[in-house]
PDB file of N, CA and C in Angstrom:
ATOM      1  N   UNK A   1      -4.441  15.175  11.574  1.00  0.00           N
ATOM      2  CA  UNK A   1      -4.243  14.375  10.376  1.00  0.00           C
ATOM      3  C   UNK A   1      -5.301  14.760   9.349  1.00  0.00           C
ATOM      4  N   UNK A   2      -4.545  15.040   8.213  1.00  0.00           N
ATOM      5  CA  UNK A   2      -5.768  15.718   7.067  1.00  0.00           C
ATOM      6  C   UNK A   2      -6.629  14.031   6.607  1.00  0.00           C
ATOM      7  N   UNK A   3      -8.121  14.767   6.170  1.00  0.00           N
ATOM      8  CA  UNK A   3      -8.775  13.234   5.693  1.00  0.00           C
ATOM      9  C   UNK A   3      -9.428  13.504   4.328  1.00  0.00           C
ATOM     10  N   UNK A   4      -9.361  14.627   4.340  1.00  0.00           N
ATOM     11  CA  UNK A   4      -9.774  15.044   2.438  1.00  0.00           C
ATOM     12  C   UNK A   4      -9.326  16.756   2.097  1.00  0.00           C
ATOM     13  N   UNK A   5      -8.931  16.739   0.878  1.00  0.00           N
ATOM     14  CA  UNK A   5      -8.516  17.982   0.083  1.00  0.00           C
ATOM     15  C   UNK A   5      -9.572  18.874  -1.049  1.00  0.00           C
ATOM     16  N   UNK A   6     -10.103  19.296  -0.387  1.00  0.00           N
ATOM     17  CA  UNK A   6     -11.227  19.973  -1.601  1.00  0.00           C
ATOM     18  C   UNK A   6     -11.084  21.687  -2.022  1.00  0.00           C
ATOM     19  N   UNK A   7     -11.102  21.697  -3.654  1.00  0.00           N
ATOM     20  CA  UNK A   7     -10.663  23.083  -3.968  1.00  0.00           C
ATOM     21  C   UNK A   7     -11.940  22.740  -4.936  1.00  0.00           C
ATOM     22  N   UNK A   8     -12.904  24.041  -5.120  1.00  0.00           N
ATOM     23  CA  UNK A   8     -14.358  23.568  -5.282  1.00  0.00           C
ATOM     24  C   UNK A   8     -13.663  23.710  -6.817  1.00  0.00           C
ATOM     25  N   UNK A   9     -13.381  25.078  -7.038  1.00  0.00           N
ATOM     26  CA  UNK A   9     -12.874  25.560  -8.654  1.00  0.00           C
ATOM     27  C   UNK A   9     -12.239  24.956  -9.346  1.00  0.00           C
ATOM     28  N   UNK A  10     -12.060  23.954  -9.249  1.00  0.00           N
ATOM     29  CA  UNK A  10     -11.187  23.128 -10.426  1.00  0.00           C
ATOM     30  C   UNK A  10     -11.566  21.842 -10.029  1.00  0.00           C
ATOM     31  N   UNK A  11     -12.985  21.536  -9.033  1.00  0.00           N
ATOM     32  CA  UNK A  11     -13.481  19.782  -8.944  1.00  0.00           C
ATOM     33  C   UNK A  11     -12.718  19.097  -8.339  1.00  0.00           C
ATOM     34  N   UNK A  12     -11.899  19.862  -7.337  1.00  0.00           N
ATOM     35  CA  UNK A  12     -10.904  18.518  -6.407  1.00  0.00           C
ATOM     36  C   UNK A  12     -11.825  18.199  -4.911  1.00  0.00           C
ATOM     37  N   UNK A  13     -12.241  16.893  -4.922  1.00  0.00           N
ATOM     38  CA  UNK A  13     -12.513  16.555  -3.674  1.00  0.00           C
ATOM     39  C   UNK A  13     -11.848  15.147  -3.235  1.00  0.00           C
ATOM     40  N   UNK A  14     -10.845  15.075  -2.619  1.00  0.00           N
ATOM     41  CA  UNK A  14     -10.246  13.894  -2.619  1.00  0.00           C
ATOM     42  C   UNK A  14      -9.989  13.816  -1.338  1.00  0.00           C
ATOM     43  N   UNK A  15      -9.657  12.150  -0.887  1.00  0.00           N
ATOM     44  CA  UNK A  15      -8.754  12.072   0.242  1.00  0.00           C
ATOM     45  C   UNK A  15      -7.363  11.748   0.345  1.00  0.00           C
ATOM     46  N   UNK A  16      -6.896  11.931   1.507  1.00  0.00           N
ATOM     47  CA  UNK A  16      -5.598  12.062   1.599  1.00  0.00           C
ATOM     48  C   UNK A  16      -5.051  10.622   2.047  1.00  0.00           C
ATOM     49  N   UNK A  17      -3.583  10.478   1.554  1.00  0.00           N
ATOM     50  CA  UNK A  17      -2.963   9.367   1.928  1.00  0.00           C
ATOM     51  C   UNK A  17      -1.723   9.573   2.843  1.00  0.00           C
ATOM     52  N   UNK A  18      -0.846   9.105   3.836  1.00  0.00           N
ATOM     53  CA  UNK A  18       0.438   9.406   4.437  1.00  0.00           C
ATOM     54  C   UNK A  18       1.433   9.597   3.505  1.00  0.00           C
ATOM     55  N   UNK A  19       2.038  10.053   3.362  1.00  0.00           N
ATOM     56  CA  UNK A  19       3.257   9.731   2.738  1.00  0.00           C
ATOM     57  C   UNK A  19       4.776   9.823   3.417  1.00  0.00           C
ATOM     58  N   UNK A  20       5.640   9.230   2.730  1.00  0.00           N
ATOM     59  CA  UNK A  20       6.852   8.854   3.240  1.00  0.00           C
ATOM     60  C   UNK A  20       8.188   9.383   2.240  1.00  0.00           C
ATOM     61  N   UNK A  21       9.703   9.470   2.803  1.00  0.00           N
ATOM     62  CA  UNK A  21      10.385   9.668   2.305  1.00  0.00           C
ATOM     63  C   UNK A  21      11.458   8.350   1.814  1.00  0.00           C
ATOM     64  N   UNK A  22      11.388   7.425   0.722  1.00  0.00           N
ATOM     65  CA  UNK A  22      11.982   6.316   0.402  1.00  0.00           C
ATOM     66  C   UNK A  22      13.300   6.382   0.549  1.00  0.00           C
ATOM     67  N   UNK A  23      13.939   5.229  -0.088  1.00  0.00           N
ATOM     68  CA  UNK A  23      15.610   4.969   0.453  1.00  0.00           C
ATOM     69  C   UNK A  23      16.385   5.358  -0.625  1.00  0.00           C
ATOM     70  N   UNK A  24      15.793   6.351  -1.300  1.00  0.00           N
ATOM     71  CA  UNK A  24      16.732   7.598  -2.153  1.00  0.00           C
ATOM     72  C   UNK A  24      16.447   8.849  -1.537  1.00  0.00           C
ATOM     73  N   UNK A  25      15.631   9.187  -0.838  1.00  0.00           N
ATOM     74  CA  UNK A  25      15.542  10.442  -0.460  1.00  0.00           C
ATOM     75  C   UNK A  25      14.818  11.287  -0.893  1.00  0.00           C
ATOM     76  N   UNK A  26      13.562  10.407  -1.617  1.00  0.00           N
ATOM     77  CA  UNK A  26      12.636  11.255  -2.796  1.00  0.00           C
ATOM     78  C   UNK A  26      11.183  10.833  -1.586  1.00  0.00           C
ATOM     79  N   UNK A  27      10.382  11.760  -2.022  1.00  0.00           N
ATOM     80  CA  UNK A  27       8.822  11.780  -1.244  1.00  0.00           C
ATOM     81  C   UNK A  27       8.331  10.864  -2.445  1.00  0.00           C
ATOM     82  N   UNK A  28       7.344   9.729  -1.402  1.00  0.00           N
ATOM     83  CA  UNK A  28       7.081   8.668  -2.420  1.00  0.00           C
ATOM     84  C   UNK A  28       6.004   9.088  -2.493  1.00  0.00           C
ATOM     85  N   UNK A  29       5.403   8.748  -3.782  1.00  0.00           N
ATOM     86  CA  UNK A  29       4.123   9.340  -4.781  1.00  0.00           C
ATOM     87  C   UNK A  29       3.004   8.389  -4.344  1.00  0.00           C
ATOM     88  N   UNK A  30       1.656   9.468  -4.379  1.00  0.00           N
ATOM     89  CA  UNK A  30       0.489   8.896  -4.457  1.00  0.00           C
ATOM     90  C   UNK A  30       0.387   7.416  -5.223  1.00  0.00           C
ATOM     91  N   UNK A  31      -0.472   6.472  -4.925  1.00  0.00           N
ATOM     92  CA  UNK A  31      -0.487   5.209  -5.811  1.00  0.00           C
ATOM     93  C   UNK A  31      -1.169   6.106  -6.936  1.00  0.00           C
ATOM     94  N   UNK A  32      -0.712   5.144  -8.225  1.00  0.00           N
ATOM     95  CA  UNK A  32      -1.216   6.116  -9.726  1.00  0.00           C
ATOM     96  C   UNK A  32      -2.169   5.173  -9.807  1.00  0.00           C
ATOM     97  N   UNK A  33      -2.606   4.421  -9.699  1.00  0.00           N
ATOM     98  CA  UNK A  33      -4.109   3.832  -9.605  1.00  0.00           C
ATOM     99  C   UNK A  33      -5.243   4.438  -9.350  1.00  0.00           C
ATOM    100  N   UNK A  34      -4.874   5.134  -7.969  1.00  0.00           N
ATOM    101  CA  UNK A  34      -5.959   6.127  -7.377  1.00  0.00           C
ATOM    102  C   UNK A  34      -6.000   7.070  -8.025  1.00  0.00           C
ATOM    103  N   UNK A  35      -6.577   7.623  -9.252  1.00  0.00           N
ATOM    104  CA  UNK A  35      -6.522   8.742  -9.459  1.00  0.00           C
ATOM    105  C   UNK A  35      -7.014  10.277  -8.996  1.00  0.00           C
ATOM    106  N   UNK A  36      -7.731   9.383  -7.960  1.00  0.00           N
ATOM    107  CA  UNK A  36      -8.569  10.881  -7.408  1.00  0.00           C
ATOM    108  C   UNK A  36      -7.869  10.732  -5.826  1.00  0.00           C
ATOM    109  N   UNK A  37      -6.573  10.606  -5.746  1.00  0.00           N
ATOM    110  CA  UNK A  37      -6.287  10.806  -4.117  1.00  0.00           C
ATOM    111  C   UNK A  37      -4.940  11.591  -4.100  1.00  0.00           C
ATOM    112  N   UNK A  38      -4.720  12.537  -3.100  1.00  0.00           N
ATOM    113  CA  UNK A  38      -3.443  12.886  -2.613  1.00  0.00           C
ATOM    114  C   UNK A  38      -3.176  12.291  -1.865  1.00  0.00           C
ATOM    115  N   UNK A  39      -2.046  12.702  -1.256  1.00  0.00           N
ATOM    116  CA  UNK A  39      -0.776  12.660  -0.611  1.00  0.00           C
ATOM    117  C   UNK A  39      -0.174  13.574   0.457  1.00  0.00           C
ATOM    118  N   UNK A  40       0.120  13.404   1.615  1.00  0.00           N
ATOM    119  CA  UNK A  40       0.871  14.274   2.659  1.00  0.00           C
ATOM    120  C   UNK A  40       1.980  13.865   3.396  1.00  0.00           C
ATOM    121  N   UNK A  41       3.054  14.482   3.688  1.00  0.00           N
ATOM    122  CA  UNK A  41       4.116  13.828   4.233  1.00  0.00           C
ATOM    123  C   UNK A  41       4.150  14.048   5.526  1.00  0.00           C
ATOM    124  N   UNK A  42       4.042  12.885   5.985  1.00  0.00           N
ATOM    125  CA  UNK A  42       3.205  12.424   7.125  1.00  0.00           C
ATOM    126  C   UNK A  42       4.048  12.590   8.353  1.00  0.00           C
ATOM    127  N   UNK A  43       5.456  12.870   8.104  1.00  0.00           N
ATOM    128  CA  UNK A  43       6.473  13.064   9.188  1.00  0.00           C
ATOM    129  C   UNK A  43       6.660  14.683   9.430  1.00  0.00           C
ATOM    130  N   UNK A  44       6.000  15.241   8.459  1.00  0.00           N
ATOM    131  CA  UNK A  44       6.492  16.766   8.457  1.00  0.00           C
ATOM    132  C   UNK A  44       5.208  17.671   9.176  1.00  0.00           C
ATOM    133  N   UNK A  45       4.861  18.836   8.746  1.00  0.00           N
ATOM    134  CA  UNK A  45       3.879  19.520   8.822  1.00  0.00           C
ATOM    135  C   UNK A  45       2.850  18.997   8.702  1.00  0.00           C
ATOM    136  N   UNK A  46       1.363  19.259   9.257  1.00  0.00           N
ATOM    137  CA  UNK A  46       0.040  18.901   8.854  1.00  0.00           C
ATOM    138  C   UNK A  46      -0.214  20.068   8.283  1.00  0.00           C
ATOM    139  N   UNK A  47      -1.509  20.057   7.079  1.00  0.00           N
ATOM    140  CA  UNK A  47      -1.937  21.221   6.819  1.00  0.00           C
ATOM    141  C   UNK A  47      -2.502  22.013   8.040  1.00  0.00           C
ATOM    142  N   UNK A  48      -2.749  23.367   8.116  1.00  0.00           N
ATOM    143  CA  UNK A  48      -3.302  24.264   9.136  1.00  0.00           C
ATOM    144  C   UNK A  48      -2.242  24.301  10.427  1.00  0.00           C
ATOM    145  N   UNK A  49      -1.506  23.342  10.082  1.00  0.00           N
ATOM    146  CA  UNK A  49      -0.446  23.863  11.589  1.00  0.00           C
ATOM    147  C   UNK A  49       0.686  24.893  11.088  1.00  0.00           C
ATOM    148  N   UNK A  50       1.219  25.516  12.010  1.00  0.00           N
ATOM    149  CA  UNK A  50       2.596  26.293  11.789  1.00  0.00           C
ATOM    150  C   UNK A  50       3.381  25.354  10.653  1.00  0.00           C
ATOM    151  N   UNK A  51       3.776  26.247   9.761  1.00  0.00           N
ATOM    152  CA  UNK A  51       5.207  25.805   8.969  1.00  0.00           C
ATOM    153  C   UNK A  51       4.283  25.476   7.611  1.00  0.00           C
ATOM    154  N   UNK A  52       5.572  24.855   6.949  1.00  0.00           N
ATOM    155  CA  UNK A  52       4.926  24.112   5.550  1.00  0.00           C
ATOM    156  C   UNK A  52       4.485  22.630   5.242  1.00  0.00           C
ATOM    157  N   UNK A  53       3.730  22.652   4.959  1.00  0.00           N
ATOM    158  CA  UNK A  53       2.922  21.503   4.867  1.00  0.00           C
ATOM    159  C   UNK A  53       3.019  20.981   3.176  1.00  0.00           C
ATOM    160  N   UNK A  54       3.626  19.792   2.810  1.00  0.00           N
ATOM    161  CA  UNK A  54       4.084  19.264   1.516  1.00  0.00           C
ATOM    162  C   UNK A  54       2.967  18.426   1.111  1.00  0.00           C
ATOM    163  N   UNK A  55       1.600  18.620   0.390  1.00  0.00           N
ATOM    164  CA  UNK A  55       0.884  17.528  -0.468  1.00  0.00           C
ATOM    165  C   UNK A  55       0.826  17.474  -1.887  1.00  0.00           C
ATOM    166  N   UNK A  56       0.977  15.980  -2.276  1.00  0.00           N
ATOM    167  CA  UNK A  56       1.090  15.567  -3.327  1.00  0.00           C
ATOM    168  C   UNK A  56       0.033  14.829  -4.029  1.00  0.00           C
ATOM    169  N   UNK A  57       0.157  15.073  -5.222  1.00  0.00           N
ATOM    170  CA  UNK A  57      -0.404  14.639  -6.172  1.00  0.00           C
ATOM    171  C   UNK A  57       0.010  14.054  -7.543  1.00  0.00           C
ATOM    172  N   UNK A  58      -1.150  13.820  -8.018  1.00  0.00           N
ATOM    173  CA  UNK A  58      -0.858  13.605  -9.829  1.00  0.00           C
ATOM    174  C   UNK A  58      -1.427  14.072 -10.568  1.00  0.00           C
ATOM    175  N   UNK A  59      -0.687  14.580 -11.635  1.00  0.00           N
ATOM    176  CA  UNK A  59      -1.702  15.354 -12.797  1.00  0.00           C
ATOM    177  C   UNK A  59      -2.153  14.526 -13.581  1.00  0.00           C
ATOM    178  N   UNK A  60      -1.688  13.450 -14.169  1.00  0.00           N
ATOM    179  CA  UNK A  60      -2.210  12.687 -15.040  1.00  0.00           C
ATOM    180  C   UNK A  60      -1.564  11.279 -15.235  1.00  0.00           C
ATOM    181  N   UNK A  61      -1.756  10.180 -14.936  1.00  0.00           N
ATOM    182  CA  UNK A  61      -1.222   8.929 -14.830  1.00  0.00           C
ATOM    183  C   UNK A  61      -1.181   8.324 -16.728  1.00  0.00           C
ATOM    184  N   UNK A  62      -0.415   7.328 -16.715  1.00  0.00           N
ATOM    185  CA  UNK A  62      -0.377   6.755 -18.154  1.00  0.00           C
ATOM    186  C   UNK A  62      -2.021   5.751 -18.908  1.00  0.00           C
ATOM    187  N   UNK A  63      -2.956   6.233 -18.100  1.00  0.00           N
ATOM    188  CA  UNK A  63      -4.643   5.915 -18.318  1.00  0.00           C
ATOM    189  C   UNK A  63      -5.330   7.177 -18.022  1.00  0.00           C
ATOM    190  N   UNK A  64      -4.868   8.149 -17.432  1.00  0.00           N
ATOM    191  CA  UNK A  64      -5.666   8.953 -17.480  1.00  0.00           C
ATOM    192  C   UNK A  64      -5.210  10.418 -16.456  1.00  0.00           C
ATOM    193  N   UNK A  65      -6.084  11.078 -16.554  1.00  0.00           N
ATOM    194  CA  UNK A  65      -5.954  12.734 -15.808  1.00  0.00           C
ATOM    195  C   UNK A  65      -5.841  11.951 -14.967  1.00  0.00           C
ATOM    196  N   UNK A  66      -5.490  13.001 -14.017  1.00  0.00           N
ATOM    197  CA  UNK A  66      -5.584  12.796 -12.203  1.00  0.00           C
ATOM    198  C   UNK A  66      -6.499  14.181 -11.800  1.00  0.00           C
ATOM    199  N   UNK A  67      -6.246  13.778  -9.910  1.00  0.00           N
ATOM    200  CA  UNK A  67      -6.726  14.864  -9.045  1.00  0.00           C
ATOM    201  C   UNK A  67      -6.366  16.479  -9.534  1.00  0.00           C
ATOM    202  N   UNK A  68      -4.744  16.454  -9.572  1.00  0.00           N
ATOM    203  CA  UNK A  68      -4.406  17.945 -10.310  1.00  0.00           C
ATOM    204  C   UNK A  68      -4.289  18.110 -11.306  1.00  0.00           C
ATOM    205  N   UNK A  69      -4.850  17.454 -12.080  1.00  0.00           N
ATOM    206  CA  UNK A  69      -5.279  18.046 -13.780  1.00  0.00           C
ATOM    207  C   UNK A  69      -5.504  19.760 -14.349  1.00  0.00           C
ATOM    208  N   UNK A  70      -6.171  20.154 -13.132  1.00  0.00           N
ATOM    209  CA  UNK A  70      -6.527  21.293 -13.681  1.00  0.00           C
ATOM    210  C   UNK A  70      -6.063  22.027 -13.120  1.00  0.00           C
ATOM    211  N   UNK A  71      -4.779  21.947 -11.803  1.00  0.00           N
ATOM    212  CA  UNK A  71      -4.266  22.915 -11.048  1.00  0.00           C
ATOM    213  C   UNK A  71      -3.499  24.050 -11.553  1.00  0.00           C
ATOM    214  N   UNK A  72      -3.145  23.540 -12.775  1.00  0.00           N
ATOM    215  CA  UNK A  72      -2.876  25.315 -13.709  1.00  0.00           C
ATOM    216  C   UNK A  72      -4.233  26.704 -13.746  1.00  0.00           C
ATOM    217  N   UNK A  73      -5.360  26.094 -13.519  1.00  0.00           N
ATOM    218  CA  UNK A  73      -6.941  27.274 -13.750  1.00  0.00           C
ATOM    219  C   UNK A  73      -6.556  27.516 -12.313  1.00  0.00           C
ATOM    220  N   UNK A  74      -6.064  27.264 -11.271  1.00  0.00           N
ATOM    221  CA  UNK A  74      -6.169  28.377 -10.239  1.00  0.00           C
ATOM    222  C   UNK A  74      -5.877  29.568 -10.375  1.00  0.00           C
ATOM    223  N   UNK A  75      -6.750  30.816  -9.748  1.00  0.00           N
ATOM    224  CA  UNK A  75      -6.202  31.896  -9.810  1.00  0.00           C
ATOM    225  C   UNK A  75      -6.292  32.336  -8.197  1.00  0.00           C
ATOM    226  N   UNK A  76      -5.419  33.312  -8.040  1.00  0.00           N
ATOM    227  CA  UNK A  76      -4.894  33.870  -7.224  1.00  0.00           C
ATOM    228  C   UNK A  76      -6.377  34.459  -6.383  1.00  0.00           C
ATOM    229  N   UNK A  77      -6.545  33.857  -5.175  1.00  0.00           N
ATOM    230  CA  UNK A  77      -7.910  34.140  -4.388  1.00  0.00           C
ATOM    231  C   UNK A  77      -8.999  32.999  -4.235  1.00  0.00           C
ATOM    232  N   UNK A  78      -8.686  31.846  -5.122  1.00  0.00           N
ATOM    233  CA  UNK A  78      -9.409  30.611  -5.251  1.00  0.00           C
ATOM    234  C   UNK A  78      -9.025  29.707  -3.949  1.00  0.00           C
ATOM    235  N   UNK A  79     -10.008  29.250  -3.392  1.00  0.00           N
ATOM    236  CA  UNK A  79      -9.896  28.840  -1.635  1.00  0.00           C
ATOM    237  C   UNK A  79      -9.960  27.045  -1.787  1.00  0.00           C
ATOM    238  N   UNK A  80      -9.122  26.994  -0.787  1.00  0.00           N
ATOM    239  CA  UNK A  80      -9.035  25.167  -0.844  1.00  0.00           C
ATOM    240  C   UNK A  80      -9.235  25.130   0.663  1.00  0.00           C
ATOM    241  N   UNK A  81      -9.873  23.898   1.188  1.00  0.00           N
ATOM    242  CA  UNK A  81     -10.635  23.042   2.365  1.00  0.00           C
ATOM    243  C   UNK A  81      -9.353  22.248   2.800  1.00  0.00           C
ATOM    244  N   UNK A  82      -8.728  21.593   3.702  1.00  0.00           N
ATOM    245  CA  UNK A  82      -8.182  20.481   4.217  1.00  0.00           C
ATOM    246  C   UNK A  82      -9.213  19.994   5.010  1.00  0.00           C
TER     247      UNK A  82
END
């Protein structure tokens, strides 16, 4: 079970929340309150295991940036932590 997401280059150090698939069939979103937390879907993949692993976030809530604000400045070779 992941317990924080850190990508040093763009200032993400956050922790992670479960996430779930609601009764439309959509992956339900980080609370937008938290602005500094992801999200993982908690029935699927963990990060670092075989397969794909789905975490979520927010770029910017209706008060403010979020955690992935700046996830456009990644470049190709920039290393992230689970």
């Amino acid at each position: 079970r992941p317990t924080r997401l850190q990508i040093p280059s763009i200032g993400v150090d956050a922790p992670f929340t479960a996430l779930a698939i609601n009764s439309k069939g959509q992956l339900e979103a980080p609370p937008a309150q938290n602005t500094n937390l992801v999200g993982w879907y908690a029935k699927g993949v963990s990060p670092g295991e075989l397969g794909t692993a789905i975490v979520a976030g927010h770029v910017d809530t209706a008060t403010s940036a979020a955690v992935f604000a700046r996830l456009g400045e990644l470049e190709k070779g920039d290393r992230f932590r689970v």
